[in-house]
Protein backbone atom coordinates (compact mmCIF):
# COMPACT_ATOMS: atom_id res chain seq x y z
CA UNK A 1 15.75 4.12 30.53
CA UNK A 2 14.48 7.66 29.18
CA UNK A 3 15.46 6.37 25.78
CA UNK A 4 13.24 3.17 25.90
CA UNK A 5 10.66 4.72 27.49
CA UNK A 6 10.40 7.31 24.45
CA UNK A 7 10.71 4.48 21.85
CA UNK A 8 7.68 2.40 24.19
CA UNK A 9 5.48 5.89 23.54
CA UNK A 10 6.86 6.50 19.95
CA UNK A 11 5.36 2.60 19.39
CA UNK A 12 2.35 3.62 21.02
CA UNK A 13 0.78 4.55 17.46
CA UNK A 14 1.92 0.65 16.27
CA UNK A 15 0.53 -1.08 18.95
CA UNK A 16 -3.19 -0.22 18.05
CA UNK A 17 -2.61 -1.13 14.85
CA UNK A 18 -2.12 -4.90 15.96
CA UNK A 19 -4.92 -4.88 17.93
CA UNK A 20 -7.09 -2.57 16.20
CA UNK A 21 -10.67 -0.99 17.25
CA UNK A 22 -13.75 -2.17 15.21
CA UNK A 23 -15.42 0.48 13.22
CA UNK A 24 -18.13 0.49 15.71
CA UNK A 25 -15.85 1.43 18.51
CA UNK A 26 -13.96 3.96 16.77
CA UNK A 27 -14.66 5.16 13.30
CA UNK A 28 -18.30 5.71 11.67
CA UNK A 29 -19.49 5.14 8.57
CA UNK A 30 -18.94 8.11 5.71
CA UNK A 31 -21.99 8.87 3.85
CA UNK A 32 -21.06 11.17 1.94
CA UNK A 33 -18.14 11.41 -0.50
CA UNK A 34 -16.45 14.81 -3.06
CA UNK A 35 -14.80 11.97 -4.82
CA UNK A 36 -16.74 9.60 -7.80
CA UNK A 37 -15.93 6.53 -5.31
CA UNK A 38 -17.65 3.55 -5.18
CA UNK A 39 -17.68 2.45 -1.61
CA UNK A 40 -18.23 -1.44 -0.89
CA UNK A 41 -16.48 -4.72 0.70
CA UNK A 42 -15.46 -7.52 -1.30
CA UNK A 43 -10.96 -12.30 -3.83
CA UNK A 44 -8.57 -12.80 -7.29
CA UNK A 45 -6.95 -14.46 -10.13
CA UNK A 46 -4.52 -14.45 -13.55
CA UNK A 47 -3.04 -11.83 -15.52
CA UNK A 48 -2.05 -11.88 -19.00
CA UNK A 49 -0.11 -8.79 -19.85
CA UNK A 50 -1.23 -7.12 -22.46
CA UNK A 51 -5.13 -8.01 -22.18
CA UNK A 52 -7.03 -8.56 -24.74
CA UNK A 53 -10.44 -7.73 -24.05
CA UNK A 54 -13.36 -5.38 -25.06
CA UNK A 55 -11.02 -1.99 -24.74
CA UNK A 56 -8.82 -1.76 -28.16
CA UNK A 57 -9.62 1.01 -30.54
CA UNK A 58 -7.51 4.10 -29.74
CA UNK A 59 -7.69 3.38 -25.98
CA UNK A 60 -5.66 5.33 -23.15
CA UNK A 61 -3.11 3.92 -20.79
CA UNK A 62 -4.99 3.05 -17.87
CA UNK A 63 -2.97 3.81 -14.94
CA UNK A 64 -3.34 2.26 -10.98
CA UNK A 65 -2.50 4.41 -8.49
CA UNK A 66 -2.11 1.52 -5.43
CA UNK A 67 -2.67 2.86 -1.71
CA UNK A 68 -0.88 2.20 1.14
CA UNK A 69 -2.17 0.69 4.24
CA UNK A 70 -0.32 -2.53 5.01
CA UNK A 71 -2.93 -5.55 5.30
CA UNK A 72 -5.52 -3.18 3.99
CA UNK A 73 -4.11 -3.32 0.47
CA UNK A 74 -4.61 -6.57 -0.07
CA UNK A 75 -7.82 -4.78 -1.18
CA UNK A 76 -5.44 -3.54 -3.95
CA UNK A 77 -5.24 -7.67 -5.03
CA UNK A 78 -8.90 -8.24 -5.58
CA UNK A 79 -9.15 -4.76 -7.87
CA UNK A 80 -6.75 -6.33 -9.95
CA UNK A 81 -8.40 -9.48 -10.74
CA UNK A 82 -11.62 -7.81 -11.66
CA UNK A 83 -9.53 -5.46 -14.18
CA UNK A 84 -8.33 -8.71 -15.77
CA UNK A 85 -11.33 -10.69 -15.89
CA UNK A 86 -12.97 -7.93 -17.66
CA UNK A 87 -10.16 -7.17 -19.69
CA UNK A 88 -9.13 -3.66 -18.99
CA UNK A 89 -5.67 -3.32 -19.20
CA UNK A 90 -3.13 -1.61 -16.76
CA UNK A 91 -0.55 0.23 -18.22
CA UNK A 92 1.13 1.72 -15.45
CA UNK A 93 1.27 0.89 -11.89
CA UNK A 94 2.57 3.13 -8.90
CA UNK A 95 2.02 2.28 -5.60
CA UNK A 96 2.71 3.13 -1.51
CA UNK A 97 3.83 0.75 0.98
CA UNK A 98 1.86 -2.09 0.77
CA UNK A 99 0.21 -0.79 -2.23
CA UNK A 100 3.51 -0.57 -4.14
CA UNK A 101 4.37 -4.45 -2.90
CA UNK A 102 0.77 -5.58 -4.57
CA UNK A 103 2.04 -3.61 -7.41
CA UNK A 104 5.20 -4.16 -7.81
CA UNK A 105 4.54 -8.37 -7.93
CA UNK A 106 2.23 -8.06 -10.88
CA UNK A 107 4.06 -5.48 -12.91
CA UNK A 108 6.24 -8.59 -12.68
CA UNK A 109 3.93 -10.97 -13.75
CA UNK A 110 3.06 -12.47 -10.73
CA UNK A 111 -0.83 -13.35 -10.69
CA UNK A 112 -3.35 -12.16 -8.27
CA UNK A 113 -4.46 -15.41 -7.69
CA UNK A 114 -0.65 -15.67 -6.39
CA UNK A 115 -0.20 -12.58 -4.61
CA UNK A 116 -3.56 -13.69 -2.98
CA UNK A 117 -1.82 -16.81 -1.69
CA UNK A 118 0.78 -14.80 -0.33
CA UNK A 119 -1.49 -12.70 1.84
CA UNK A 120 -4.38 -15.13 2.85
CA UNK A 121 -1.70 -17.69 3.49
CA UNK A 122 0.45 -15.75 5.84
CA UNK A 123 4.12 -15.41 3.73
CA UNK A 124 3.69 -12.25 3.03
CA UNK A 125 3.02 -10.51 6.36
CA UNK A 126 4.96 -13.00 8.14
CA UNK A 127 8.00 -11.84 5.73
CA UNK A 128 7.21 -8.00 6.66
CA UNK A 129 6.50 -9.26 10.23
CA UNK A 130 9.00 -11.36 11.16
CA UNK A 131 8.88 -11.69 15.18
CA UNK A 132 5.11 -10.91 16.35
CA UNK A 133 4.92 -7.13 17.32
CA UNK A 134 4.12 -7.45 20.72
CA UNK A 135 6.92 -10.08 21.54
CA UNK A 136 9.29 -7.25 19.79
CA UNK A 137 7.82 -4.63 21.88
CA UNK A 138 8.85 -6.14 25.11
CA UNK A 139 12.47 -6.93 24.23
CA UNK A 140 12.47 -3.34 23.16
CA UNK A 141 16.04 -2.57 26.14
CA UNK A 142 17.83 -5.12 23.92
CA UNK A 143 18.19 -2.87 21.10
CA UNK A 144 20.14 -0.93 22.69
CA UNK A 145 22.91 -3.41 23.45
CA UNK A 146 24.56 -2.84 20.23
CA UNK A 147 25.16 0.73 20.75
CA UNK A 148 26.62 -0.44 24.08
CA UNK A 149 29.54 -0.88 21.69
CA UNK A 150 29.54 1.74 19.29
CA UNK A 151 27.07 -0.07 16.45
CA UNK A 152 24.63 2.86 16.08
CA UNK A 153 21.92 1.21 13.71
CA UNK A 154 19.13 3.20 12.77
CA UNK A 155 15.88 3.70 14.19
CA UNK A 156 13.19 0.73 13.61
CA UNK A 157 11.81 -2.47 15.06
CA UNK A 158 12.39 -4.56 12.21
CA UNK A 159 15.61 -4.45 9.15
CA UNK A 160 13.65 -5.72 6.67
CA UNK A 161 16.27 -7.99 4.64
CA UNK A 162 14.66 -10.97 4.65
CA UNK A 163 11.54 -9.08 3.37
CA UNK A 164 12.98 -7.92 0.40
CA UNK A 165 14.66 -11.53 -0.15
CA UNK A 166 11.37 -12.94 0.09
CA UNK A 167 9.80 -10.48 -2.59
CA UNK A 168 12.66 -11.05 -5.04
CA UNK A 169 11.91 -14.39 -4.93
CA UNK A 170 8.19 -14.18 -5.75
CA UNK A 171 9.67 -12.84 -9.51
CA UNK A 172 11.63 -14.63 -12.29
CA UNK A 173 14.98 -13.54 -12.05
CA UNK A 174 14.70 -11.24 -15.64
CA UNK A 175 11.96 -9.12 -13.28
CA UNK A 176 13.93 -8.29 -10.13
CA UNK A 177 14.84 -5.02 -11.89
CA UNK A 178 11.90 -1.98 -11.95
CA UNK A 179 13.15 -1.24 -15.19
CA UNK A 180 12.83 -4.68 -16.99
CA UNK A 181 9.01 -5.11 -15.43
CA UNK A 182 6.11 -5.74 -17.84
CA UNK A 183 4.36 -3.24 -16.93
CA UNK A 184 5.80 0.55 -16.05
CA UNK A 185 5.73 0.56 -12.40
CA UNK A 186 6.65 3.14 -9.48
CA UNK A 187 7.65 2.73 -5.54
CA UNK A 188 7.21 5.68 -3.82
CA UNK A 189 9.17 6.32 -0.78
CA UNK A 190 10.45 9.64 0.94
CA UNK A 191 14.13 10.17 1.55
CA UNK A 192 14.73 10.87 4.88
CA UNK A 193 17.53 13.02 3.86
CA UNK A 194 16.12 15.53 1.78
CA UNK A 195 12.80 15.09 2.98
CA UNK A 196 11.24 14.80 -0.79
CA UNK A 197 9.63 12.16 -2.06
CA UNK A 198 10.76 9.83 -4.80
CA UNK A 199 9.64 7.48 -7.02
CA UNK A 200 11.55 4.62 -7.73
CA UNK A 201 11.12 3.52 -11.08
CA UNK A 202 14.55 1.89 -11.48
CA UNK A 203 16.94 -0.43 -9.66
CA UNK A 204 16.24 -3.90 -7.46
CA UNK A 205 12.45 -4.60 -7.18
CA UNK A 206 12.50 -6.15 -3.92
CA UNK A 207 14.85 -3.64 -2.37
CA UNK A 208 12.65 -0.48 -4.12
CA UNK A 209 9.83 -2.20 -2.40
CA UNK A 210 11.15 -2.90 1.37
CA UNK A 211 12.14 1.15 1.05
CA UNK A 212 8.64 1.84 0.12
CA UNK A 213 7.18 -0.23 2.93
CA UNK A 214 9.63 0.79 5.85
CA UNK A 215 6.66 2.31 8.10
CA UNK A 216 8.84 4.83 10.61
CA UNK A 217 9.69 3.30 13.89
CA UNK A 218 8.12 -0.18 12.87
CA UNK A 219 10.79 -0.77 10.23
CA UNK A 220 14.10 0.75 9.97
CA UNK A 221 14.64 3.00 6.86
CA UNK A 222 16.63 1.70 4.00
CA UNK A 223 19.82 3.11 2.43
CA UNK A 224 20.03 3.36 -1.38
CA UNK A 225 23.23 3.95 -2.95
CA UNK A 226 23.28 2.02 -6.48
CA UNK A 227 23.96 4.60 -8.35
CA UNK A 228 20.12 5.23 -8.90
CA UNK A 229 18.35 5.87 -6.17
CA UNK A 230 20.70 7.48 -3.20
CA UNK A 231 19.64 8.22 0.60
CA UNK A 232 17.98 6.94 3.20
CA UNK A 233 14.18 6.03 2.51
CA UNK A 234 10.96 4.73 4.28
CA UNK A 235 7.26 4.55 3.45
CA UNK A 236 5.67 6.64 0.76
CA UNK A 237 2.77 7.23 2.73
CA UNK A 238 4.29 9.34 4.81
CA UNK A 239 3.71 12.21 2.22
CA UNK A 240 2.16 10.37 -0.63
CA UNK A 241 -0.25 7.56 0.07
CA UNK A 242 -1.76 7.14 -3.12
CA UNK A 243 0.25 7.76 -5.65
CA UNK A 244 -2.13 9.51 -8.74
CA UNK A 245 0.55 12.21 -10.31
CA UNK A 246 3.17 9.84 -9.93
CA UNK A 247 1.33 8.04 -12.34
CA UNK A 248 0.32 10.63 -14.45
CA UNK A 249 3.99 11.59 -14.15
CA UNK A 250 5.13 7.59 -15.89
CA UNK A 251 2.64 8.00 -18.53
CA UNK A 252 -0.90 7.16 -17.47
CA UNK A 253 -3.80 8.99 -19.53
CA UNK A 254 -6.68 7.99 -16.74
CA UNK A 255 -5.62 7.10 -13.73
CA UNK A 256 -7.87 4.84 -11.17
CA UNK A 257 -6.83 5.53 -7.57
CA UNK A 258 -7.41 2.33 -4.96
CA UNK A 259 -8.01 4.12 -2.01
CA UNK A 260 -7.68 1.72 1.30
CA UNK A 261 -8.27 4.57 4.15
CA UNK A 262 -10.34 3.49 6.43
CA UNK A 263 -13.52 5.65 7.15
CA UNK A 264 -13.80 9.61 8.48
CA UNK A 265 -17.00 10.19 10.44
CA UNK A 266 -17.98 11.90 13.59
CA UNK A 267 -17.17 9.55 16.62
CA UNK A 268 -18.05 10.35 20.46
CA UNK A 269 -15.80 11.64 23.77
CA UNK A 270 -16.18 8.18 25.13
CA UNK A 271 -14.90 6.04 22.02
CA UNK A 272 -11.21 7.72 23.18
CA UNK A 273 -10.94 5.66 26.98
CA UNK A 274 -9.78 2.45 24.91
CA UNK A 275 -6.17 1.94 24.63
CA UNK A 276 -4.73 3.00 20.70
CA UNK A 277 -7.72 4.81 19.84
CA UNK A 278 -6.35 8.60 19.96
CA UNK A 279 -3.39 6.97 17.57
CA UNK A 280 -5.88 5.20 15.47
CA UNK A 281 -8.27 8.41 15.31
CA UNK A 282 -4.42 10.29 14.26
CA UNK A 283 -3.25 7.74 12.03
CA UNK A 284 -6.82 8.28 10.59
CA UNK A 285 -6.70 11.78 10.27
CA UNK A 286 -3.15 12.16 8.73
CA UNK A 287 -4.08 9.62 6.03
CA UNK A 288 -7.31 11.67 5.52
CA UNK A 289 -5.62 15.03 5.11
CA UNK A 290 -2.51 13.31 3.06
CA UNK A 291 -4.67 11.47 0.42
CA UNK A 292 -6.97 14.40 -0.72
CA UNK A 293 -5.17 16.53 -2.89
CA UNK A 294 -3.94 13.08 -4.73
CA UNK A 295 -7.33 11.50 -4.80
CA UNK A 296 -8.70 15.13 -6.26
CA UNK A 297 -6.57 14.18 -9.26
CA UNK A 298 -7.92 11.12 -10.02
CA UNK A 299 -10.06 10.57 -12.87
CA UNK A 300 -11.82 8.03 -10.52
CA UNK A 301 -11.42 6.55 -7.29
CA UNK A 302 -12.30 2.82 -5.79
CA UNK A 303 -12.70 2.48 -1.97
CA UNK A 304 -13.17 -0.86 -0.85
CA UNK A 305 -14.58 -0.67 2.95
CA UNK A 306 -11.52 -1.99 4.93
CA UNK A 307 -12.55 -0.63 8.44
CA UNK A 308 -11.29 -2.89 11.47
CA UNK A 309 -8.17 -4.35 9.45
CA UNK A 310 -5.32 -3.35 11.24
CA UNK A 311 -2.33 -2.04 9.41
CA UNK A 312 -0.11 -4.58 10.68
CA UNK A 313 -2.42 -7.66 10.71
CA UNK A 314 -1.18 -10.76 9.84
CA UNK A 315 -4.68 -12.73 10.46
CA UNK A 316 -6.12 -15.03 7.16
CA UNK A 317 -9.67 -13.59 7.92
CA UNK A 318 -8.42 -10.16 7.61
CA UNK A 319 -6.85 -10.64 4.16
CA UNK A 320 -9.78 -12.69 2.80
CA UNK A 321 -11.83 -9.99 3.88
CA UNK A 322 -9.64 -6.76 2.66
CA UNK A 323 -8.98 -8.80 -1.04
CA UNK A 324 -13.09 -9.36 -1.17
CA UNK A 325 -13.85 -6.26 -0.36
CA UNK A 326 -11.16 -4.87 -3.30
CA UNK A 327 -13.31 -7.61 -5.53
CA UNK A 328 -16.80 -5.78 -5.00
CA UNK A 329 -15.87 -2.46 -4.84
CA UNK A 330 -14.14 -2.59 -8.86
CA UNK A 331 -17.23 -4.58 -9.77
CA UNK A 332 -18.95 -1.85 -8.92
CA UNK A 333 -16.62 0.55 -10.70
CA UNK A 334 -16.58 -1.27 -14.12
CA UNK A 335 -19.42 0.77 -16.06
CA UNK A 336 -17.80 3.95 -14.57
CA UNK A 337 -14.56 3.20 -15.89
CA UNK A 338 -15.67 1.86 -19.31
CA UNK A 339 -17.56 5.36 -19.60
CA UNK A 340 -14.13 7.01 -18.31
CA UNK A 341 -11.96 5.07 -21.67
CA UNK A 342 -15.08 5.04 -24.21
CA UNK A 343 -14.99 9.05 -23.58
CA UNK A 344 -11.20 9.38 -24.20
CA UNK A 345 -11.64 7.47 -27.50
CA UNK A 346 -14.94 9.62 -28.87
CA UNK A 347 -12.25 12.51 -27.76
CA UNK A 348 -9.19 11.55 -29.84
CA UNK A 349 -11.71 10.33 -32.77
């Protein structure tokens, strides 16, 4: 019984997530900012890879550097149709968790207007969430029937098969490997082995990207051993939530980080008597504290306002809102990032 009562605590931190506090209970707003972010809310659309557009003369490789956050980086979905409609190409893509999932699907061609589906629709968090949290919470004792009888599997609510089944399946066959993608594209994920992170720019797409996603004690970690990528991995975010050097690292000359942190501010003794919020005022933290040195080396950074969409979500409302949000805040990042390529080309001219 010790054992499930530590796993019930260890959950604790997943729980809130599901049923997540409003940024008015919790979190308030950040007015300030040391990064050139454009903070904002607000959908998607096709890509055509490479895009033709209004960027051409001796332009850099524009790099994306996709955050994780689970349902919050569906925000990741409406950046990306804003970069196509106004035709500024993506030459690289590296993503976290969620992030790398948005990323990974259109390095393979798969439109936002598709990946959009996926979210708004349901499939895709219904794929990563395949029994509803709370119903997997409570059957929590049964986990430990197996090892009744000497099947030790590892730690984790969820395996996370049928998630990476259902992601292969979103790509044509020719794109379920990283290194036959259209565009360069990274997973990052830490090996639990080593304890370093990786970037997983080769092997199966859809199992690179359930690694990537495996969010400790939610998901169990995945094992790697193609020859590629060996050891035992789960989330990126862990130690790298958004990804910017690993993108410099495949190639990128300016790299745009999507930031999908919810907001830092000063909150009150009383916000902490709900149940979740000293988790959600952790998770918070550690994301806070993880992300700056990466967002530091960004050459800029878009922060769509995501507050009050749980990590874990799997309601429509909440990924109309997160992908609207991405939508708004690139709009509002365009003439910035025009500035950001027309100033690399005076450079090399």
């Amino acid at each position: 019984m010790d054992m499930v009562l530590k796993k019930i605590i260890g959950l604790g931190l997943l729980l809130l997530q599901v049923l997540p506090a409003s940024a008015s209970e919790i979190i308030a707003s950040e007015s300030t900012s040391t990064s050139p972010e454009k903070s904002t809310e607000t959908s998607t659309e096709k890509v055509a890879r490479p895009l033709s557009g209004q960027i051409t003369k001796a332009r850099p490789k524009i790099g994306l550097a996709l955050g994780g956050g689970g349902m919050r980086s569906a925000a990741c979905v409406g950046v990306l149709k804003v970069l196509d409609d106004e035709g500024i190409p993506v030459d690289v893509l590296v993503g976290s968790g969620m992030g790398a999932v948005v990323g990974g699907l259109y390095s393979a061609g798969v439109t936002p207007k598709h990946i959009e589906e996926q979210f708004t629709e349901k499939k895709l968090m219904s794929a990563y969430i395949t029994v509803p949290l709370k119903l997997r919470m409570l059957i929590i004792p049964l986990f430990y029937t197996p090892r009744l009888v000497g099947i030790e599997p590892y730690d984790g609510l969820y395996r996370g098969k049928k998630f990476a089944t259902y992601l292969n399946k979103q790509v044509p066959e020719t794109e379920r490997k990283i290194e036959d993608l259209k565009v360069p594209f990274g997973a990052v994920a830490v090996n639990l082995i080593d304890g370093k992170t990786v970037t997983l720019a080769k092997g199966n797409l859809g199992k690179a990207l359930q690694a990537s996603a495996a969010i400790p004690a939610l998901r169990k970690p995945v094992k790697l051993s193609d020859g590629v990528n060996n050891g035992l991995y789960v989330d990126g975010g862990v130690l790298v939530n958004i990804p910017v050097t690993e993108a410099k690292k495949l190639g990128a000359d300016i790299v745009i980080a999507v930031n999908v942190d919810e907001s830092l501010g000063a909150v009150e003794e009383k916000d902490f008597h709900k149940i979740g919020s000293v988790s959600h005022r952790v998770i918070t933290l550690h994301f806070r504290k993880v992300d700056a040195d990466q967002l530091a080396q960004a050459d800029y950074v878009i922060r769509p306002n995501v507050d009050g969409i749980g990590m874990v979500s799997t309601k429509s409302t909440d990924a109309k809102h997160a992908i609207e949000s991405g939508e708004m805040a690139a709009r509002s990042a365009i003439p910035a990032i025009r500035e950001l390529i027309e100033a690399y080309q005076r450079k090399q001219n």
